[in-house]
N, C-alpha and C. Protein backbone atom coordinates (compact mmCIF):
# COMPACT_ATOMS: atom_id res chain seq x y z
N UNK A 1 -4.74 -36.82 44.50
CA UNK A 1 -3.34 -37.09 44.30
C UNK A 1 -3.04 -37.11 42.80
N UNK A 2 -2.07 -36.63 42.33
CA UNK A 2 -1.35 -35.91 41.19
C UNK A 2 -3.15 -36.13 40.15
N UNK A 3 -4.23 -35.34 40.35
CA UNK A 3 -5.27 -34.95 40.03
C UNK A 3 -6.45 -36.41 39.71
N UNK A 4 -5.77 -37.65 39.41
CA UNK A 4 -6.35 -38.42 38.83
C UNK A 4 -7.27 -39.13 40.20
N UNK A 5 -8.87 -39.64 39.80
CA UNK A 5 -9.33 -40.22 40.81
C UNK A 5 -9.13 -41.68 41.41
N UNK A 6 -8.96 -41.45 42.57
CA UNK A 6 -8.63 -43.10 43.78
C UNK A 6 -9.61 -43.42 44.25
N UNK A 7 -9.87 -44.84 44.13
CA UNK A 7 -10.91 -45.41 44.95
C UNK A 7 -10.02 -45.88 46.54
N UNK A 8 -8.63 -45.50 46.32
CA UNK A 8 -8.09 -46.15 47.94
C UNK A 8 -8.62 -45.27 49.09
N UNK A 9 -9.24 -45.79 49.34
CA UNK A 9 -9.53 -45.78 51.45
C UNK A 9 -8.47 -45.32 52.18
N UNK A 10 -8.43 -43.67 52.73
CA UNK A 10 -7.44 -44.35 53.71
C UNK A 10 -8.02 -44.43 55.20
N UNK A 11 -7.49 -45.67 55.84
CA UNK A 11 -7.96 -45.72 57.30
C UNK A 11 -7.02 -45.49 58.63
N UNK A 12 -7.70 -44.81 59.95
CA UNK A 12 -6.76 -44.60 60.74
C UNK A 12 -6.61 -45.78 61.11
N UNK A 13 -5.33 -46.82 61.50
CA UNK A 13 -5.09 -47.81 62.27
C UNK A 13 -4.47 -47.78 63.68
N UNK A 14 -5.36 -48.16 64.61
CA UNK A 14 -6.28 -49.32 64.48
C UNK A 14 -7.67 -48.45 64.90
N UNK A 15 -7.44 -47.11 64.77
CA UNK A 15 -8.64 -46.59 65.31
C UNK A 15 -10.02 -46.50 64.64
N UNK A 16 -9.84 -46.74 63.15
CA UNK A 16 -10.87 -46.89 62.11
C UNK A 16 -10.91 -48.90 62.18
N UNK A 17 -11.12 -49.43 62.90
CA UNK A 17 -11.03 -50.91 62.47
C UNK A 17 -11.90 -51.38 61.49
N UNK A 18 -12.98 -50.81 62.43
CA UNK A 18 -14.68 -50.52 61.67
C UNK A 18 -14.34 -50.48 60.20
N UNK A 19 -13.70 -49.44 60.06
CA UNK A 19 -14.02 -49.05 58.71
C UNK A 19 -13.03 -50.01 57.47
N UNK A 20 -12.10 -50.18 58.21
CA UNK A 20 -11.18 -51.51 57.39
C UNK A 20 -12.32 -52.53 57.22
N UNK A 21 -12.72 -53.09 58.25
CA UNK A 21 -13.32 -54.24 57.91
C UNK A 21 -14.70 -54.29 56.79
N UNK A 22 -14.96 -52.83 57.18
CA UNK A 22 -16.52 -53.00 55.88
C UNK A 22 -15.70 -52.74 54.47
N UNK A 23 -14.40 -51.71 54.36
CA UNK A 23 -13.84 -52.04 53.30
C UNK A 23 -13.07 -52.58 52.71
N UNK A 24 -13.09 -53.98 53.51
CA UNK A 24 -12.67 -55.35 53.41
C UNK A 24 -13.72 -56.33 52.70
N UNK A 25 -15.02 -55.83 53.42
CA UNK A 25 -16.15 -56.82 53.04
C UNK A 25 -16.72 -56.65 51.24
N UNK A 26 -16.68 -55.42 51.33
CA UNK A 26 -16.72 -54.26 50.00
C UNK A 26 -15.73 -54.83 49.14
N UNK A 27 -14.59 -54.86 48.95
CA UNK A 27 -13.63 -55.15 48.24
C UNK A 27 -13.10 -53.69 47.89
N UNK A 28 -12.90 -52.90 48.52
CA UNK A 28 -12.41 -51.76 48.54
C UNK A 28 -10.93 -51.82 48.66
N UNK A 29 -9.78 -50.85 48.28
CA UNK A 29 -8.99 -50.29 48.27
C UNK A 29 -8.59 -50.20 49.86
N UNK A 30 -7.22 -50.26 50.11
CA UNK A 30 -7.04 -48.77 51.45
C UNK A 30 -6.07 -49.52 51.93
N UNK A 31 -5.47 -48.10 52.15
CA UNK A 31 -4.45 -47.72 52.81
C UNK A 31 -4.53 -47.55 54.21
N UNK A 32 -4.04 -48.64 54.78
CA UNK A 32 -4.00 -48.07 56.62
C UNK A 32 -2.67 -47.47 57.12
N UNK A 33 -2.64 -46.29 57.58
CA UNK A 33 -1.79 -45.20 58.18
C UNK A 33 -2.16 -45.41 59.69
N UNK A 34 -0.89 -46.09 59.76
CA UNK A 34 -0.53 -46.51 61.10
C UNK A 34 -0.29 -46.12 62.29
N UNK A 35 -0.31 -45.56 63.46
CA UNK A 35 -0.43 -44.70 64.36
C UNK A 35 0.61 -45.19 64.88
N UNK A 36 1.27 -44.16 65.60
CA UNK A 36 2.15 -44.42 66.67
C UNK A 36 2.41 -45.57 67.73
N UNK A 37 3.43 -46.67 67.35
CA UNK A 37 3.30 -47.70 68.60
C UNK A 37 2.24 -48.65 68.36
N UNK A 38 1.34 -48.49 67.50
CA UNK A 38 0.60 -49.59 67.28
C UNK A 38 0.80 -50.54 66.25
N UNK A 39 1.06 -51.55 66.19
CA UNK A 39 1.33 -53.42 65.56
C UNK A 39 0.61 -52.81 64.08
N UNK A 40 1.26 -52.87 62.80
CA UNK A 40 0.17 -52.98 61.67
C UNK A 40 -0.12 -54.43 61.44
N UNK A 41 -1.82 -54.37 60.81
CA UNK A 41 -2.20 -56.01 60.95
C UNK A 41 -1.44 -57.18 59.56
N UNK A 42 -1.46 -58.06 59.73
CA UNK A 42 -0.61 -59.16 58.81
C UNK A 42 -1.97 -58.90 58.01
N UNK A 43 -1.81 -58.57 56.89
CA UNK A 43 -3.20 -59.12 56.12
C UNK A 43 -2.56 -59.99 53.97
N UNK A 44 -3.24 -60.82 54.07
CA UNK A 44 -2.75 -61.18 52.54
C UNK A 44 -3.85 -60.70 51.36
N UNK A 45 -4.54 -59.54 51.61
CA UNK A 45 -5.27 -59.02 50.61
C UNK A 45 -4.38 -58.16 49.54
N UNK A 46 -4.37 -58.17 48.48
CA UNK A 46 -3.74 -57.55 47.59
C UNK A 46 -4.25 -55.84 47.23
N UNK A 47 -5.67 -55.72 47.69
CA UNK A 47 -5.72 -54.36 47.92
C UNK A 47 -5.35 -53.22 49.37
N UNK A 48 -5.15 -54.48 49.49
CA UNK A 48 -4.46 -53.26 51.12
C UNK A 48 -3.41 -53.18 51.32
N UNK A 49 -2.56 -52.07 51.95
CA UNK A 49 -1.49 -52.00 52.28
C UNK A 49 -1.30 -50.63 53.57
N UNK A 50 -0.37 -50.46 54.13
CA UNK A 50 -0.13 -49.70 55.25
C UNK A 50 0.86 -49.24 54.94
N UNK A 51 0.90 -47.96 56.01
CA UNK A 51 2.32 -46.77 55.70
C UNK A 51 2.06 -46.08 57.14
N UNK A 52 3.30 -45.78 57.75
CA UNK A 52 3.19 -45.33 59.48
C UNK A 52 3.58 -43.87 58.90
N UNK A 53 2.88 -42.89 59.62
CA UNK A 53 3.86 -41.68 59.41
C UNK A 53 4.84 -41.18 59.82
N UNK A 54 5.66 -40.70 60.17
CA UNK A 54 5.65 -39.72 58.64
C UNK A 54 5.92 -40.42 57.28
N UNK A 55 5.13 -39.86 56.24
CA UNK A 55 5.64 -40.54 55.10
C UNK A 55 5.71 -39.42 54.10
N UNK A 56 6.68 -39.86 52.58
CA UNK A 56 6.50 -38.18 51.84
C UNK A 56 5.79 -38.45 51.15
N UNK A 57 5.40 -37.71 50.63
CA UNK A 57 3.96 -37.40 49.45
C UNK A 57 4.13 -38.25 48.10
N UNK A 58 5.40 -38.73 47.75
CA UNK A 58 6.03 -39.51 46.69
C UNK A 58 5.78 -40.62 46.47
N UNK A 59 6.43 -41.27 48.06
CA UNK A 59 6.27 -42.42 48.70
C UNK A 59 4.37 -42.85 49.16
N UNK A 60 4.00 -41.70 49.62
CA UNK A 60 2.05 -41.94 49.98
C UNK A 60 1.47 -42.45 48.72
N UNK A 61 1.61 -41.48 47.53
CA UNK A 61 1.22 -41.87 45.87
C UNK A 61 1.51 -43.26 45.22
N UNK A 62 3.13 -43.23 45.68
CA UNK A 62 3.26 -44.75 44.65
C UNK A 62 2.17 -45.57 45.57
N UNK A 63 2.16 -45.79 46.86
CA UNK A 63 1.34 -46.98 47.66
C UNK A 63 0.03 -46.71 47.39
N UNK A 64 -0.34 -45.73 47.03
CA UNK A 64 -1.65 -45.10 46.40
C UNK A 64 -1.81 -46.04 44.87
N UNK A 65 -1.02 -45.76 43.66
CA UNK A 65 -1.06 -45.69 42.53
C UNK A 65 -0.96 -47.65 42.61
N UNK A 66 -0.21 -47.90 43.40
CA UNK A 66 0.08 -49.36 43.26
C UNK A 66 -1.35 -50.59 43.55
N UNK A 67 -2.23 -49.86 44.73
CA UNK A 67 -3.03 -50.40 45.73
C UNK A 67 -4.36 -50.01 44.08
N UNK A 68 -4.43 -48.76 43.65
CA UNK A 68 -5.28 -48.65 42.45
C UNK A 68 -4.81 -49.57 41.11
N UNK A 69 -4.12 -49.88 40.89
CA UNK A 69 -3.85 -50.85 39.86
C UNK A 69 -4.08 -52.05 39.98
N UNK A 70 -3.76 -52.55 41.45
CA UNK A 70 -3.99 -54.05 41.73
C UNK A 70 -5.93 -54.02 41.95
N UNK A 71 -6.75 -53.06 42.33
CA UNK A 71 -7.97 -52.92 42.11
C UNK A 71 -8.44 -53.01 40.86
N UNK A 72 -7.96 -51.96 40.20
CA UNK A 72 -8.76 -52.00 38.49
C UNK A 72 -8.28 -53.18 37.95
N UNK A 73 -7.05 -53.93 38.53
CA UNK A 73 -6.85 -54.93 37.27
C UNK A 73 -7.95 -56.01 38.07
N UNK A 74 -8.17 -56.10 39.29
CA UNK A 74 -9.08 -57.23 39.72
C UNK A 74 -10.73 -57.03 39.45
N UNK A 75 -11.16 -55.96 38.85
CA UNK A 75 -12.69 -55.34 38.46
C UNK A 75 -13.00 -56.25 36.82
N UNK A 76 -14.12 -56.46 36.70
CA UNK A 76 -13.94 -57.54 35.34
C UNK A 76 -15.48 -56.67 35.49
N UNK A 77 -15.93 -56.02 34.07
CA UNK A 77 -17.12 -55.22 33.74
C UNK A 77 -18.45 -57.11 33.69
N UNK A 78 -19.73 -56.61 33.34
CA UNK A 78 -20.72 -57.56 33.73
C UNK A 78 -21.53 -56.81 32.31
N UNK A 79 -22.30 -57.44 31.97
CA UNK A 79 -23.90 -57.25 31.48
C UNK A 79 -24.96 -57.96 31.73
N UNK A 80 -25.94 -57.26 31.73
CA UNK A 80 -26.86 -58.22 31.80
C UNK A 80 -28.03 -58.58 30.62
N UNK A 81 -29.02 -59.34 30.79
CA UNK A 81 -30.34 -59.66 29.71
C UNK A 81 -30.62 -58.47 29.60
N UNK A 82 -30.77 -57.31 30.22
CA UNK A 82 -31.89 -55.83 29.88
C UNK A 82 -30.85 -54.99 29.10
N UNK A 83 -29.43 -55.32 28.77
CA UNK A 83 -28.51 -54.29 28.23
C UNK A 83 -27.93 -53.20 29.41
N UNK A 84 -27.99 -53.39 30.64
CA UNK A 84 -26.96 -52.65 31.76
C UNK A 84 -25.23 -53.44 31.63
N UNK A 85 -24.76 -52.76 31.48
CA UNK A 85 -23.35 -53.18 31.88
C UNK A 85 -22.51 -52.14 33.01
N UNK A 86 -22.47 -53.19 33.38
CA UNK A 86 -21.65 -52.66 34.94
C UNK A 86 -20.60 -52.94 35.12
N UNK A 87 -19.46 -52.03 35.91
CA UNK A 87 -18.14 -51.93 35.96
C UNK A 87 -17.77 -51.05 37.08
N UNK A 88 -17.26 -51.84 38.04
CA UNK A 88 -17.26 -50.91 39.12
C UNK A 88 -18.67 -50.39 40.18
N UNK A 89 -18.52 -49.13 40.73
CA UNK A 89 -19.65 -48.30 40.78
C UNK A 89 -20.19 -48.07 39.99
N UNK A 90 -20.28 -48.05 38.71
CA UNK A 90 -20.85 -47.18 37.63
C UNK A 90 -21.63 -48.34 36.74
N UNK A 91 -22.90 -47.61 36.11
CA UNK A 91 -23.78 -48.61 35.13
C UNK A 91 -23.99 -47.77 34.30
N UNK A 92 -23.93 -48.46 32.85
CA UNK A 92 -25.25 -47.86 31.45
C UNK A 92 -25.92 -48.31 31.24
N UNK A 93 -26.62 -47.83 30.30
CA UNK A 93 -27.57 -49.24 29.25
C UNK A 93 -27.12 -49.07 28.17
N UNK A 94 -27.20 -50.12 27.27
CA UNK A 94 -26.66 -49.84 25.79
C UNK A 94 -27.98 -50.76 25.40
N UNK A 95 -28.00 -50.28 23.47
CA UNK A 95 -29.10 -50.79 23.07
C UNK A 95 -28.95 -52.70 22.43
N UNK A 96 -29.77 -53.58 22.25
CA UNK A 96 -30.02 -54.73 21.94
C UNK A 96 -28.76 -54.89 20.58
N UNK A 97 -28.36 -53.99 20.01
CA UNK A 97 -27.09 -54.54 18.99
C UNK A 97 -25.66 -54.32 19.98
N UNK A 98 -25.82 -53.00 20.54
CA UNK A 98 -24.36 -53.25 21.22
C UNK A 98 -24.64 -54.01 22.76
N UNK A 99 -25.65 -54.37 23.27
CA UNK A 99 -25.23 -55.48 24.07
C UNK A 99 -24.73 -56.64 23.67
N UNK A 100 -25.21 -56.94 22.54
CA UNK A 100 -24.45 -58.37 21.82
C UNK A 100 -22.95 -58.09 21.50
N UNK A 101 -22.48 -56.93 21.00
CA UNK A 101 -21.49 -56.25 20.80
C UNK A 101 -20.53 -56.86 22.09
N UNK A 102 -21.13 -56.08 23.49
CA UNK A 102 -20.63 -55.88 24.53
C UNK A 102 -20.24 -57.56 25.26
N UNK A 103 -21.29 -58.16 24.93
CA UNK A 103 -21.20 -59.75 25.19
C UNK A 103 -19.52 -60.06 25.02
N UNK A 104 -19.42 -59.96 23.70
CA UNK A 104 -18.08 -60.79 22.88
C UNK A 104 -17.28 -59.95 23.36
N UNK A 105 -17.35 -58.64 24.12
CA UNK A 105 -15.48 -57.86 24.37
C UNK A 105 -16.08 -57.92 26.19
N UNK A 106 -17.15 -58.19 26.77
CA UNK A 106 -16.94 -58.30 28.15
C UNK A 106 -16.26 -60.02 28.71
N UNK A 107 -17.04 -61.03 28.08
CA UNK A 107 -16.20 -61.98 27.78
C UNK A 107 -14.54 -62.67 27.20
N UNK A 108 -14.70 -61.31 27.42
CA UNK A 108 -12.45 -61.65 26.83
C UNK A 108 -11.99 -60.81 27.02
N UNK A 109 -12.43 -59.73 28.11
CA UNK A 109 -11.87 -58.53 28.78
C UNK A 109 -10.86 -58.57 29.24
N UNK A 110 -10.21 -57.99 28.65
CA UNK A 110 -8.90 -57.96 28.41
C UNK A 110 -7.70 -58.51 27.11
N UNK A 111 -8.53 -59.29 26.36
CA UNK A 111 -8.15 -59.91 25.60
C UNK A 111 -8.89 -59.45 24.18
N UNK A 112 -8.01 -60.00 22.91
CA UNK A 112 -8.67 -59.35 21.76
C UNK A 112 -9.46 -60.15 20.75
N UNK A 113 -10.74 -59.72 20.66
CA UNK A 113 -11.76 -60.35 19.51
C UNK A 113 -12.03 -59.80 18.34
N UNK A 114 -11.37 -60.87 17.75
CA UNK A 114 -11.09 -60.93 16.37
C UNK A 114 -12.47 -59.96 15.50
N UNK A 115 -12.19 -59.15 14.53
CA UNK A 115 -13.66 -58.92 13.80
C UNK A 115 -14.46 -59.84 13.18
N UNK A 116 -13.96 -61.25 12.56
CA UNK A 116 -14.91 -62.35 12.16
C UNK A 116 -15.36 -62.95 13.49
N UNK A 117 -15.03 -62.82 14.68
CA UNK A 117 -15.72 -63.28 15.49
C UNK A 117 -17.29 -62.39 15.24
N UNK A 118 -17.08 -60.95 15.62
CA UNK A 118 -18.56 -60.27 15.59
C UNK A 118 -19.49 -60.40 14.21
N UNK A 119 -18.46 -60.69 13.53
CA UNK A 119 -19.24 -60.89 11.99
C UNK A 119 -20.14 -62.23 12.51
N UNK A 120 -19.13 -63.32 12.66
CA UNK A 120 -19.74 -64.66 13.12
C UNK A 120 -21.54 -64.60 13.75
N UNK A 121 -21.08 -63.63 14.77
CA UNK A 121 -21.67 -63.52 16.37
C UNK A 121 -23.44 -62.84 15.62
N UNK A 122 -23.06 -62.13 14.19
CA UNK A 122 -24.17 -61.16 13.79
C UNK A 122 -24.50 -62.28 12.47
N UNK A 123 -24.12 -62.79 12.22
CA UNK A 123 -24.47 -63.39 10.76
C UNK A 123 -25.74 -63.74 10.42
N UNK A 124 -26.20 -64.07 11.43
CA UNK A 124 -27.72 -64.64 11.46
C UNK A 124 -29.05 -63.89 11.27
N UNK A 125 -28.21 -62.90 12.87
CA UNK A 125 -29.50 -61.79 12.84
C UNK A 125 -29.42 -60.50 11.96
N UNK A 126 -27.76 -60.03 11.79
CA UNK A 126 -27.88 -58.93 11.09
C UNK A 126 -26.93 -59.65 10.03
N UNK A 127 -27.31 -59.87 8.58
CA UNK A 127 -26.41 -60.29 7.61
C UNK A 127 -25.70 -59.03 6.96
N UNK A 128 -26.30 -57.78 7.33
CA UNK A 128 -25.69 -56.56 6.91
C UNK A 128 -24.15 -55.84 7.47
N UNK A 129 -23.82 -56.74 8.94
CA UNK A 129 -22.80 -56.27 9.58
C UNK A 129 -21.46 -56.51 8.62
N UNK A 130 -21.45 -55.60 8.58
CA UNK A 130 -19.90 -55.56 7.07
C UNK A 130 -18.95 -54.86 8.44
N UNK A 131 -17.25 -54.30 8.09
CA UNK A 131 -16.56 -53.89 8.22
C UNK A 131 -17.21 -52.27 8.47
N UNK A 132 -17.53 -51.42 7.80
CA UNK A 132 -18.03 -50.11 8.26
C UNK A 132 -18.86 -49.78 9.08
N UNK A 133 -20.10 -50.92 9.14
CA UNK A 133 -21.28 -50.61 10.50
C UNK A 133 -20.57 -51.07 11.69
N UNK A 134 -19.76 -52.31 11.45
CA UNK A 134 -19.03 -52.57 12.84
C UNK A 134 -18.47 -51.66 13.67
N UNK A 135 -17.47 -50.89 12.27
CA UNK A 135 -16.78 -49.64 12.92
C UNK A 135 -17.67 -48.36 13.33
N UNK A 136 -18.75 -48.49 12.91
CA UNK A 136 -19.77 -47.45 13.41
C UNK A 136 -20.27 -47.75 14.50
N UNK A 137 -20.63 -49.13 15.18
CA UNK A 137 -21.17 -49.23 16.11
C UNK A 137 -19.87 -49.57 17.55
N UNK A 138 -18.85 -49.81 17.37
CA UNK A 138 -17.33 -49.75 17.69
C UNK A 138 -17.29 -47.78 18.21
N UNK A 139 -17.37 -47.03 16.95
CA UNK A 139 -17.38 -45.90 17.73
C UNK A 139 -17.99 -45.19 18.55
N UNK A 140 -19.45 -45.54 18.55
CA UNK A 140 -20.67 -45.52 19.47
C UNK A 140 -20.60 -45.83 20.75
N UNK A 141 -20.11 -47.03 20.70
CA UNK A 141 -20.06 -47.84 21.90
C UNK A 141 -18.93 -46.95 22.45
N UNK A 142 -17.76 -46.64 21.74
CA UNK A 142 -16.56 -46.05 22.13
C UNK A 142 -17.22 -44.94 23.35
N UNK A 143 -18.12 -44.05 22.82
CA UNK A 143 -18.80 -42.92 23.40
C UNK A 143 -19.30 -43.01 24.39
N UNK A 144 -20.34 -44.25 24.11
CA UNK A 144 -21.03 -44.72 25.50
C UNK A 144 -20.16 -45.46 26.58
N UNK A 145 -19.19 -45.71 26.47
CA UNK A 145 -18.29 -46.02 27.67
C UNK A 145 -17.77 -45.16 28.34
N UNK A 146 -17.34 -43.93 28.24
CA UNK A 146 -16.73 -43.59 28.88
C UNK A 146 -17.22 -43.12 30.42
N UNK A 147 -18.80 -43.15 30.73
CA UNK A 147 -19.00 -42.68 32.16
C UNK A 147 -18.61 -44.14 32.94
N UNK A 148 -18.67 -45.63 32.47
CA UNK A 148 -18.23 -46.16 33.36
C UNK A 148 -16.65 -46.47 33.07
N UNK A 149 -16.02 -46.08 32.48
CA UNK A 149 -14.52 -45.72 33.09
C UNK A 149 -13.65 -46.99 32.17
N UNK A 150 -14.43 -47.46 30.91
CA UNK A 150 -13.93 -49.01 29.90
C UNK A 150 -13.30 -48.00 29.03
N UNK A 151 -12.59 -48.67 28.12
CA UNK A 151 -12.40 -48.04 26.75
C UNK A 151 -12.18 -49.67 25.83
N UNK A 152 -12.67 -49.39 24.52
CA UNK A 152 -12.42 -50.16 23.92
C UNK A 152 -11.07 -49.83 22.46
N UNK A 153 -10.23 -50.70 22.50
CA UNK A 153 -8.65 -50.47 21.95
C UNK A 153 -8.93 -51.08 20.64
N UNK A 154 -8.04 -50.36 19.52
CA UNK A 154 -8.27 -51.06 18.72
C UNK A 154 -7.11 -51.38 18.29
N UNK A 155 -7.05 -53.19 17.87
CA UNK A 155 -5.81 -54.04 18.12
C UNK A 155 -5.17 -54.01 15.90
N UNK A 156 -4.92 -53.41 15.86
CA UNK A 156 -4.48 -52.81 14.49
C UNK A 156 -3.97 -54.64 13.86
N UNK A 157 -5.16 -54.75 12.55
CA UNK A 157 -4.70 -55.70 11.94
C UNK A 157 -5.43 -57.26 12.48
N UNK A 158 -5.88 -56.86 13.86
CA UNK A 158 -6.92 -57.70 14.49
C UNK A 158 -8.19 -57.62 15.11
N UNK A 159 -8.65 -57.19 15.59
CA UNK A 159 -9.44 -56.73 15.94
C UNK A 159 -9.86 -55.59 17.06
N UNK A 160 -10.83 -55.79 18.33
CA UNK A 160 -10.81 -54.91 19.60
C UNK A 160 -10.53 -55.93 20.96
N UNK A 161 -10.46 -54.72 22.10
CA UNK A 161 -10.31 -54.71 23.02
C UNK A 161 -10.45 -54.58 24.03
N UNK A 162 -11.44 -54.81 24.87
CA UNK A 162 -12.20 -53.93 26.05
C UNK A 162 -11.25 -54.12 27.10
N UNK A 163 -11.31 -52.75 28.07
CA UNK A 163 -10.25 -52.47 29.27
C UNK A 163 -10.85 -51.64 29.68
N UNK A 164 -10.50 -51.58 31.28
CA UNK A 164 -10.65 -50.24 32.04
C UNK A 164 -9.87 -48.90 31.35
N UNK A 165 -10.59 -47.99 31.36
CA UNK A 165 -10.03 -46.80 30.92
C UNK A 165 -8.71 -46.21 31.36
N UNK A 166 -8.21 -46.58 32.65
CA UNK A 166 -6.92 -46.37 33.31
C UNK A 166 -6.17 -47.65 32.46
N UNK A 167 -6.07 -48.91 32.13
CA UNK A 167 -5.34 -49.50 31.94
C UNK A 167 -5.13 -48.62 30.21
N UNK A 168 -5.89 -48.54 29.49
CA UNK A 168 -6.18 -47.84 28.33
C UNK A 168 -5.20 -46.64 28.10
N UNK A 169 -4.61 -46.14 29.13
CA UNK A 169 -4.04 -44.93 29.75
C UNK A 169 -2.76 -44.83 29.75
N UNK A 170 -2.35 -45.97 30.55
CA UNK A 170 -1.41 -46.46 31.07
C UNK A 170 -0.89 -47.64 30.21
N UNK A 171 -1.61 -47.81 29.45
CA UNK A 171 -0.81 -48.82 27.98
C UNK A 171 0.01 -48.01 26.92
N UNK A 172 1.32 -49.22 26.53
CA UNK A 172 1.72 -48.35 25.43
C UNK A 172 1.48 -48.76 23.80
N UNK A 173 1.52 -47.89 23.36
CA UNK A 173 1.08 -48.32 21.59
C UNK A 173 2.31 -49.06 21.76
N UNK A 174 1.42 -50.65 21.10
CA UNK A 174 2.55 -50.96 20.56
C UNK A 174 2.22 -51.69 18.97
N UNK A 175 1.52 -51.22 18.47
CA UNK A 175 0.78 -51.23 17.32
C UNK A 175 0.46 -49.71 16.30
N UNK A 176 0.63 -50.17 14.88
CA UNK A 176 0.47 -49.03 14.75
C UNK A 176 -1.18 -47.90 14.46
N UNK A 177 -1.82 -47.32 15.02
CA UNK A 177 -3.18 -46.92 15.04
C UNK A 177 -4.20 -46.76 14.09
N UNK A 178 -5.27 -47.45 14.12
CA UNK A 178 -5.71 -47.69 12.74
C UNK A 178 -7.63 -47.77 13.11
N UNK A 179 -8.40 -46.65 13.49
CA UNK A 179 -9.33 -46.88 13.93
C UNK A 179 -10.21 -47.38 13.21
N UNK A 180 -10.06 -47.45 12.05
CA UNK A 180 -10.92 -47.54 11.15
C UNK A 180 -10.41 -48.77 10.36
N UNK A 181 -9.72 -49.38 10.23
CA UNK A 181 -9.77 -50.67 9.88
C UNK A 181 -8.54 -51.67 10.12
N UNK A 182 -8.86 -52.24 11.80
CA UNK A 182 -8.08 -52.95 12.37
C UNK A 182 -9.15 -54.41 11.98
């Protein structure tokens, strides 16, 4: 749908029940398309929603586009001790400086950390982290995110930002762009 990828489900109702319920258990997406004459179910999950047919292709998308937003905004990325960070389906590894990196922007995901925070965060072990390696390892990391679907923003005048790559997308500048020394 208009080319970009959906994790929404769609299920026949009530003839897929099965399949609602495991992608219920999952925390999956989906859309149940309602069959003829049959009751759609009351549910208070925020990733599901239903549509009876006929429906137009306009109307299928927004309930599409809407059911994917309320998903990605409920996904919060993870790391762990070995340097995997996970987000979604998808995992990397990053190395022992940008997992520490990754620590301070998966912890306020969504929110922005200041650059004396990472200065703070490195002072000890690396006293060399100035303003330019930051931004070197900032663009690195930039690189290595993109198979699991993050981007990291840079908050002009403050610091960064970690987000899903769709919210990243779908945000508007409202700052003016400054990759190199926010």
């Amino acid at each position: 749908m208009n080319g970009r990828h959906s994790d929404v489900v769609f299920v026949r109702w009530p003839v897929q029940a099965e399949l609602r319920t495991r992608c219920r258990k999952e925390g999956m997406p989906r859309l149940l398309v309602v069959e003829a004459g049959a009751q759609p179910p009351i549910s208070d999950d925020p990733v599901e929603d239903w549509v009876r047919p006929p429906v137009s292709r306009d109307d299928l998308e927004a309930r599409v586009a809407v059911l994917q937003n309320r998903f990605d905004s409920s996904r919060v990325p993870t790391i762990d001790s070995a340097g995997t960070l996970s987000f979604g389906p998808h995992s990397i590894t990053v190395s022992a400086t940008q997992t520490e990196l990754m620590r301070l922007l998966v912890d306020r995901f969504g929110d922005v950390v200041h650059r004396t925070e990472f200065v703070q965060r490195f002072a000890l072990r690396t006293p060399t982290l100035n303003r330019n390696s930051l931004d070197l390892h900032i663009m690195r990391l930039r690189r290595r995110l993109l198979p699991v679907e993050l981007s990291i923003r840079t908050v002009w005048g403050r610091g960064y930002m970690l987000e899903s790559a769709a919210a990243a997308e779908a945000a508007p500048v409202t700052s003016a762009p400054d990759p190199v020394h926010a």
